[in-house]
C-alpha atoms as a PDB file:
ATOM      1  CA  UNK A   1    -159.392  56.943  61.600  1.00  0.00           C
ATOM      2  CA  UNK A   2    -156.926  53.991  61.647  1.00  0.00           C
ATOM      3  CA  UNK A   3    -155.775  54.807  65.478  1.00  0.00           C
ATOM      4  CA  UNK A   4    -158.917  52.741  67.786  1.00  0.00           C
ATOM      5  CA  UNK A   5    -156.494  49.401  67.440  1.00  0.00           C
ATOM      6  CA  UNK A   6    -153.924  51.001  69.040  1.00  0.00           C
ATOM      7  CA  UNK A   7    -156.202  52.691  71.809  1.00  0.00           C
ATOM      8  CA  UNK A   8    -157.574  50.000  73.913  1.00  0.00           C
ATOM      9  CA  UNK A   9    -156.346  50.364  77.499  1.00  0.00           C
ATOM     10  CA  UNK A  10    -156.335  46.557  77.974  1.00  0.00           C
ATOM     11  CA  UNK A  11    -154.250  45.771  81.090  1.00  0.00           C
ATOM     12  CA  UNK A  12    -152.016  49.449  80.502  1.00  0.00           C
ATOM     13  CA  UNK A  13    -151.515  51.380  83.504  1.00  0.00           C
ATOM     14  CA  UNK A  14    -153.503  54.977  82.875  1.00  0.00           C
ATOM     15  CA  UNK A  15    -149.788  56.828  82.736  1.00  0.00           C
ATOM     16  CA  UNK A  16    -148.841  54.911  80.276  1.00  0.00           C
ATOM     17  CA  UNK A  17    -152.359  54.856  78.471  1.00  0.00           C
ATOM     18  CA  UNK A  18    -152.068  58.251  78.108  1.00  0.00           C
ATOM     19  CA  UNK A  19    -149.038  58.810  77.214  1.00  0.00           C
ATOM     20  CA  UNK A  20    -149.487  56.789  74.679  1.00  0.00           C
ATOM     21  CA  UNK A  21    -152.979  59.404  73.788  1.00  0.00           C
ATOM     22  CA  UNK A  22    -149.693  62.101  73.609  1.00  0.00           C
ATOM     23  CA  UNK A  23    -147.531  60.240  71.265  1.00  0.00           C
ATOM     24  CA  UNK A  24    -150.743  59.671  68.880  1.00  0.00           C
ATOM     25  CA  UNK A  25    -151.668  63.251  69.153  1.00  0.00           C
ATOM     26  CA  UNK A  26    -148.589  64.222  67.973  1.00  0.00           C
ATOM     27  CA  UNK A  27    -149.653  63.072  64.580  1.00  0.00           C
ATOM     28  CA  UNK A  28    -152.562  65.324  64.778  1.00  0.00           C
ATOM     29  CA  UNK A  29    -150.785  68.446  66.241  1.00  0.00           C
ATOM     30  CA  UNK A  30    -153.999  71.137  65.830  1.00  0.00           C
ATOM     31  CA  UNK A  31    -155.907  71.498  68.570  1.00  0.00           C
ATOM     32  CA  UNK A  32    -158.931  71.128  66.754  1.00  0.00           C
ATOM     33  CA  UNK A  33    -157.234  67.608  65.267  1.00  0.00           C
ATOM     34  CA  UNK A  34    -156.242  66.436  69.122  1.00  0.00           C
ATOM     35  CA  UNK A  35    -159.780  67.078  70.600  1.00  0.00           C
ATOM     36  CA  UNK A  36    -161.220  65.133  67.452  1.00  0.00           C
ATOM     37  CA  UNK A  37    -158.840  62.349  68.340  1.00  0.00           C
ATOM     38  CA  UNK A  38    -159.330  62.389  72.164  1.00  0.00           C
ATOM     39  CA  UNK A  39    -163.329  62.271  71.367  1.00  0.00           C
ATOM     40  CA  UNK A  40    -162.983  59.388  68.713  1.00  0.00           C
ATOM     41  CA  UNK A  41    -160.776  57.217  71.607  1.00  0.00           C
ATOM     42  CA  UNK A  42    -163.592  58.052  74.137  1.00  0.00           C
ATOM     43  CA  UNK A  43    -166.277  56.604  72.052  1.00  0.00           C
ATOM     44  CA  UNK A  44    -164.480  53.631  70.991  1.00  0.00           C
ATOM     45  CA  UNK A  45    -163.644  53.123  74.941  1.00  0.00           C
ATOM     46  CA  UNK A  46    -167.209  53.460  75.895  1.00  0.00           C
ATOM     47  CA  UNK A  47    -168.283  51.243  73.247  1.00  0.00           C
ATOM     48  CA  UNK A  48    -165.906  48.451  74.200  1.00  0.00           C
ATOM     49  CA  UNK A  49    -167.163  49.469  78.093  1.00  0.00           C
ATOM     50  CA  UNK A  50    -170.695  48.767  76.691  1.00  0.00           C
ATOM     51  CA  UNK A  51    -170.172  45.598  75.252  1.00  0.00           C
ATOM     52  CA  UNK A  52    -168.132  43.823  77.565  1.00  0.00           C
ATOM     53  CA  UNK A  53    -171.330  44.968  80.202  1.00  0.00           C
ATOM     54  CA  UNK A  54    -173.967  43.340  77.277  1.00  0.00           C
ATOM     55  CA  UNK A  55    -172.102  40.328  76.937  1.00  0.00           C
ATOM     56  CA  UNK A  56    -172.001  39.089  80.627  1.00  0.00           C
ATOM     57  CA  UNK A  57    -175.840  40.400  80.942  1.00  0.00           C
ATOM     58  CA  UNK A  58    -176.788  38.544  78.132  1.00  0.00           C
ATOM     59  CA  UNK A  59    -174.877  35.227  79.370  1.00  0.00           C
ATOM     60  CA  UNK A  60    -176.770  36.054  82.752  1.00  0.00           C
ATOM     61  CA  UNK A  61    -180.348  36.487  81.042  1.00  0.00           C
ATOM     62  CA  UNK A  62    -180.175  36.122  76.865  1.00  0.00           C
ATOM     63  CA  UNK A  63    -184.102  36.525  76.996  1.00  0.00           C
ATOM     64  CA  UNK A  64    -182.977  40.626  77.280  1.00  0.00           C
ATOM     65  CA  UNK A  65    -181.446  40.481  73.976  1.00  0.00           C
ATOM     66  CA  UNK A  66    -184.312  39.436  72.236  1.00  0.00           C
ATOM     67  CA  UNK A  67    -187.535  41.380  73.606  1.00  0.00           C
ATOM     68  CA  UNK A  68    -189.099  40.226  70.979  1.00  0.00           C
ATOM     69  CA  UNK A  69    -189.402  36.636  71.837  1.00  0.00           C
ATOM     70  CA  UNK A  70    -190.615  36.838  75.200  1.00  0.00           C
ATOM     71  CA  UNK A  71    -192.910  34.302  76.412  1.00  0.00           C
ATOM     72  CA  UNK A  72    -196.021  33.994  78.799  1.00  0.00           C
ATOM     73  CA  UNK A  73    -193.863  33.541  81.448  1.00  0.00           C
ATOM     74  CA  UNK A  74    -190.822  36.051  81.120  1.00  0.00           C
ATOM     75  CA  UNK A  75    -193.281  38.848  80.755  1.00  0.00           C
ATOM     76  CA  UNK A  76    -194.961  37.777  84.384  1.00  0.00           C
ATOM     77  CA  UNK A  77    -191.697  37.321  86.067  1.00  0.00           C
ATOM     78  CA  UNK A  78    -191.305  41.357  84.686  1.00  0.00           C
ATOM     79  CA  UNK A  79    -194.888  42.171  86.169  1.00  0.00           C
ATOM     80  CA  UNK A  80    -194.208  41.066  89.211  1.00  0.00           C
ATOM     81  CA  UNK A  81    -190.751  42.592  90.086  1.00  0.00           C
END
């Protein structure tokens, strides 16, 4: 579905973020077509959500990315919280 560029809230205020929802749903006037829309735009939303909270996690402590490449010493720091 070409419509997640157009969906991120960014800096929108919610009225107009969802009014904007409205004027996309238009283009999909079943219901069946609007709840498949409004489900697509929540994933992509949460999956933005989820990566902007990675990203500054990961700048905090990049050893978390890579669990796999834990030394001696990251895995007793994790022992003894």
């Amino acid at each position: 579905m070409a419509v997640f560029g157009q969906l991120a809230q960014g800096s929108m205020l919610i009225e107009q973020f969802v009014n904007h929802i409205k004027r996309i749903a238009k283009f999909h006037n079943t219901l069946e077509n609007i709840t498949k829309t409004l489900v697509e735009t929540e994933k992509f939303i949460l999956i933005q959500k989820q990566a902007d909270t990675l990203s500054s996690f990961s700048i905090a402590q990049p050893s978390i990315i890579q669990p796999g490449h834990y030394t001696d010493t990251d895995i007793k720091k994790l022992v003894e919280e």
